[in-house]
C-alpha atoms as a PDB file:
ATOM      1  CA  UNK A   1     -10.291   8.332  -2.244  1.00  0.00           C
ATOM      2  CA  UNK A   2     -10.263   6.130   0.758  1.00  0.00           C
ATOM      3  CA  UNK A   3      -6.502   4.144   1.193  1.00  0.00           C
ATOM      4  CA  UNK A   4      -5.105   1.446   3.670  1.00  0.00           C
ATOM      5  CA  UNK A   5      -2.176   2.207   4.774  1.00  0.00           C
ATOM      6  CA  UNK A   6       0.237   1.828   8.115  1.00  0.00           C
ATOM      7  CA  UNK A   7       0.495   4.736  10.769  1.00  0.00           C
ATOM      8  CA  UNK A   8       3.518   5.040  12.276  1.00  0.00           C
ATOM      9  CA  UNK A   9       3.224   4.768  16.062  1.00  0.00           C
ATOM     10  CA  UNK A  10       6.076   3.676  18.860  1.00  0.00           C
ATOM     11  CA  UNK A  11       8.920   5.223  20.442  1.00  0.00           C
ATOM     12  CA  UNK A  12      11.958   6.024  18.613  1.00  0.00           C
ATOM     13  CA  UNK A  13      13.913   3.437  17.497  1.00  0.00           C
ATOM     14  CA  UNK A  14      11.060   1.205  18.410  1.00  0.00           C
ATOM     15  CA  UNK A  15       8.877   1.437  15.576  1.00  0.00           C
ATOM     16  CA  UNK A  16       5.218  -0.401  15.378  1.00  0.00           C
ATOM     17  CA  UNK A  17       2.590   0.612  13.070  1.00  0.00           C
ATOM     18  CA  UNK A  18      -1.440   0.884  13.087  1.00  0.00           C
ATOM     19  CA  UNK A  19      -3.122  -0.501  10.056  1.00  0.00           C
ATOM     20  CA  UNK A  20      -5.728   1.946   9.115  1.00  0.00           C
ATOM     21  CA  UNK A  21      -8.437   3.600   6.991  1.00  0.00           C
ATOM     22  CA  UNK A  22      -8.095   7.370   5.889  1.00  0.00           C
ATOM     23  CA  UNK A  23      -8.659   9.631   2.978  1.00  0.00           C
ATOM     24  CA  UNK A  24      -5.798   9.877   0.859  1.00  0.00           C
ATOM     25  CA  UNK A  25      -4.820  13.601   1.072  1.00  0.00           C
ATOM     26  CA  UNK A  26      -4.501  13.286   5.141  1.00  0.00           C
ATOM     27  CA  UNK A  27      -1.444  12.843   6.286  1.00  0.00           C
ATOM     28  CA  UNK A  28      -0.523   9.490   8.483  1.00  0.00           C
ATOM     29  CA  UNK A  29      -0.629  11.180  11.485  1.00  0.00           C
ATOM     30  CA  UNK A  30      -4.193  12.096  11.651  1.00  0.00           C
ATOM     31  CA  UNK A  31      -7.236  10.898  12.890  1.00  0.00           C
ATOM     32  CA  UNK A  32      -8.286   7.762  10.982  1.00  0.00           C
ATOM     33  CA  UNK A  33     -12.028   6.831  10.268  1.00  0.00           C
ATOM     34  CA  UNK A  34     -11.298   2.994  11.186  1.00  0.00           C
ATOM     35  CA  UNK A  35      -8.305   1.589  12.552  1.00  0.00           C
ATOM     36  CA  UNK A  36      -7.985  -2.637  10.689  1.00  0.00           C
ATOM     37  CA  UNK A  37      -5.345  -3.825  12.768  1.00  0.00           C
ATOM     38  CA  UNK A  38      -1.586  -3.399  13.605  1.00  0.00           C
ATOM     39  CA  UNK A  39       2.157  -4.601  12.555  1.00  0.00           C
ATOM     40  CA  UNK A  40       5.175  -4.108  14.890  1.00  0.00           C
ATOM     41  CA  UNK A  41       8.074  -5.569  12.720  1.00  0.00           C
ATOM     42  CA  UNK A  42      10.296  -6.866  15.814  1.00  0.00           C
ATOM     43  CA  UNK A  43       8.867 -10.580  16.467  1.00  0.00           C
ATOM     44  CA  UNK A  44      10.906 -13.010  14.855  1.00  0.00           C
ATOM     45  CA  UNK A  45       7.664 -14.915  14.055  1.00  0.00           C
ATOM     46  CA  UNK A  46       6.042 -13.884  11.119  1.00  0.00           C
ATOM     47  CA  UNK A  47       2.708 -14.638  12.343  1.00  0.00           C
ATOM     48  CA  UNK A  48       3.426 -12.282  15.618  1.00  0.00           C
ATOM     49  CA  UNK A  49       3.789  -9.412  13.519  1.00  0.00           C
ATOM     50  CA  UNK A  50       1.083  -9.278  11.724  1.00  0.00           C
ATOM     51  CA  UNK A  51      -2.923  -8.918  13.484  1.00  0.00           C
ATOM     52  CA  UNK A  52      -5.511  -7.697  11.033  1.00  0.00           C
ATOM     53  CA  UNK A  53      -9.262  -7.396  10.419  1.00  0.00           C
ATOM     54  CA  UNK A  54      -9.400  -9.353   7.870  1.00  0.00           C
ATOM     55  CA  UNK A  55     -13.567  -8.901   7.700  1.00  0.00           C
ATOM     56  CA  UNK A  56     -13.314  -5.303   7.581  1.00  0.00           C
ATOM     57  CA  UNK A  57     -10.252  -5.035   5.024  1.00  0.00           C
ATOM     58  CA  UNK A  58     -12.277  -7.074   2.459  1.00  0.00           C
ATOM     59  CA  UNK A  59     -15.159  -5.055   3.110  1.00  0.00           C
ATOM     60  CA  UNK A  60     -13.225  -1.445   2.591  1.00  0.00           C
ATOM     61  CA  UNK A  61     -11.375  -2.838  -0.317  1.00  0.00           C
ATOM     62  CA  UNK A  62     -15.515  -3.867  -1.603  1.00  0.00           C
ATOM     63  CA  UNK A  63     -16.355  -0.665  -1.447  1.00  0.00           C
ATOM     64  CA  UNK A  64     -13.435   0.976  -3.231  1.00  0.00           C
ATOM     65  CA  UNK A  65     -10.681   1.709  -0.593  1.00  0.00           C
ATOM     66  CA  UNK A  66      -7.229   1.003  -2.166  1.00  0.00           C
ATOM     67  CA  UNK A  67      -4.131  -0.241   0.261  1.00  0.00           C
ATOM     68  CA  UNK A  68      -0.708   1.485  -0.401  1.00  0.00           C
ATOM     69  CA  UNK A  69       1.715  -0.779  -1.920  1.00  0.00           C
ATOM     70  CA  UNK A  70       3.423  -1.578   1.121  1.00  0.00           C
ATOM     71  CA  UNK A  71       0.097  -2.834   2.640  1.00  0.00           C
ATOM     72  CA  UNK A  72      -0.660  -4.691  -0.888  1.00  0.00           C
ATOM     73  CA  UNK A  73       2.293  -6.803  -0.741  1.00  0.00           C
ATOM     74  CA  UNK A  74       1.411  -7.619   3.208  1.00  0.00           C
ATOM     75  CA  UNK A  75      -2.313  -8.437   1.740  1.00  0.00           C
ATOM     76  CA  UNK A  76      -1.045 -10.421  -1.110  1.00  0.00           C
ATOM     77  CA  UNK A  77       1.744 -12.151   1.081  1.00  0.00           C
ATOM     78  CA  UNK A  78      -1.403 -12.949   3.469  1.00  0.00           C
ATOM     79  CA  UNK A  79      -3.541 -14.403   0.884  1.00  0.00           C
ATOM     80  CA  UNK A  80      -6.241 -11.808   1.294  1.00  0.00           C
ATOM     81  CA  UNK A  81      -6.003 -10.298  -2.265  1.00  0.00           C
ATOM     82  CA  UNK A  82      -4.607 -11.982  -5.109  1.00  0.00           C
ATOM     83  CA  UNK A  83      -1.642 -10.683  -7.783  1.00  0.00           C
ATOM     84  CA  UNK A  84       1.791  -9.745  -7.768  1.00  0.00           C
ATOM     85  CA  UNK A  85       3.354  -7.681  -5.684  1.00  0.00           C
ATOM     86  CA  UNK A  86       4.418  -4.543  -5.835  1.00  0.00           C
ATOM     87  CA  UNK A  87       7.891  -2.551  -5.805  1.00  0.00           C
ATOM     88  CA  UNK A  88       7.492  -0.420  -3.131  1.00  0.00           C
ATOM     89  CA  UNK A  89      11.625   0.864  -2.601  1.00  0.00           C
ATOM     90  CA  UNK A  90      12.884   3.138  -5.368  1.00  0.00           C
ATOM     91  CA  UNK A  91      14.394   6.839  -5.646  1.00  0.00           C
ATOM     92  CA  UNK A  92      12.380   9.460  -7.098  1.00  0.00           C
ATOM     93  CA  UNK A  93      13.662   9.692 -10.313  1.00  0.00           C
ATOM     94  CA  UNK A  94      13.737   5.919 -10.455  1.00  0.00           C
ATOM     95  CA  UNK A  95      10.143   5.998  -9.904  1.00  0.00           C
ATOM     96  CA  UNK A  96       9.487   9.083 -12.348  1.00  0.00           C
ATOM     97  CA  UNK A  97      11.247   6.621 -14.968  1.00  0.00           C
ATOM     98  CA  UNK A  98       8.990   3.505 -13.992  1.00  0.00           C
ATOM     99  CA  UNK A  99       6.178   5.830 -14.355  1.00  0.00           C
ATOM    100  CA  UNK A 100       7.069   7.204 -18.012  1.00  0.00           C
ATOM    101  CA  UNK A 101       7.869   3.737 -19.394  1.00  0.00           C
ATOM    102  CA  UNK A 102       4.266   2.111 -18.095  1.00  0.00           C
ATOM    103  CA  UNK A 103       2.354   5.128 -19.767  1.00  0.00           C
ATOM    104  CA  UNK A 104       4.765   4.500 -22.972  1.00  0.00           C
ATOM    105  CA  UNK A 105       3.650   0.785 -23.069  1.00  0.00           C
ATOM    106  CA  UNK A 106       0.037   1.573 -22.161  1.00  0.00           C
ATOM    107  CA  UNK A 107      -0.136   4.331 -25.216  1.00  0.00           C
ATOM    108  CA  UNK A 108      -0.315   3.010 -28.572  1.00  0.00           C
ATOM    109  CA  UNK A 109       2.622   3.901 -30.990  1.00  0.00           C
ATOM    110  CA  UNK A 110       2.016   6.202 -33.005  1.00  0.00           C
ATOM    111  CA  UNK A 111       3.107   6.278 -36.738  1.00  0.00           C
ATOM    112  CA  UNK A 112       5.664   8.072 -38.515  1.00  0.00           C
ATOM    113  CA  UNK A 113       4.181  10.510 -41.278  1.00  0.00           C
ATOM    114  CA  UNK A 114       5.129   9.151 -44.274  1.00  0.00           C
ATOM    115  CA  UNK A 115       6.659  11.327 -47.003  1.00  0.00           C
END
């Protein structure tokens, strides 16, 4: 499965990020098959953060490419896909929680067996 997602790039303690197209299973740090744009989070100005293909994005998330939920709530926040956003910070068993109650309300109850 294709994702959008950021690429961590920049010195240390200077951290900037490449907006880009990759398989899911690769890790961050390799190559990417299209790179959609770039955020470095240290302009005060919103707008100067943010520079994306906006063309392109629409087109990958067309054909079935799915952005991480950091890049989501960027896209929603952006107005180039619609809903709510997403939590994104959590620990693990936090998250392992979340997970257990959405497939809990997704399931139907099941009844008791009478007797």
């Amino acid at each position: 499965m294709l994702v959008i997602r950021l690429a961590r790039i920049g010195r240390k303690n200077t951290a900037a990020f490449r907006i880009v197209l990759q398989d899911k299973t690769q890790s961050p740090k390799s190559a990417a098959k299209e790179e959609l744009g770039s955020y470095n989070p240290h302009p005060k100005e919103r707008k100067d953060q943010i520079q994306l293909n906006a063309e392109r994005i629409q087109y990958w998330i067309k054909q079935g490419a799915q952005p991480s939920a950091t890049m989501h709530n960027m896209l929603v926040e952006l107005g180039l896909i619609q809903g709510k956003k997403k939590r994104v910070v959590g620990t693990k068993k936090g998250a392992k929680a979340a997970a257990e109650k959405a497939a809990a309300e997704s399931a139907p109850a099941e009844e008791a067996p009478k007797a």
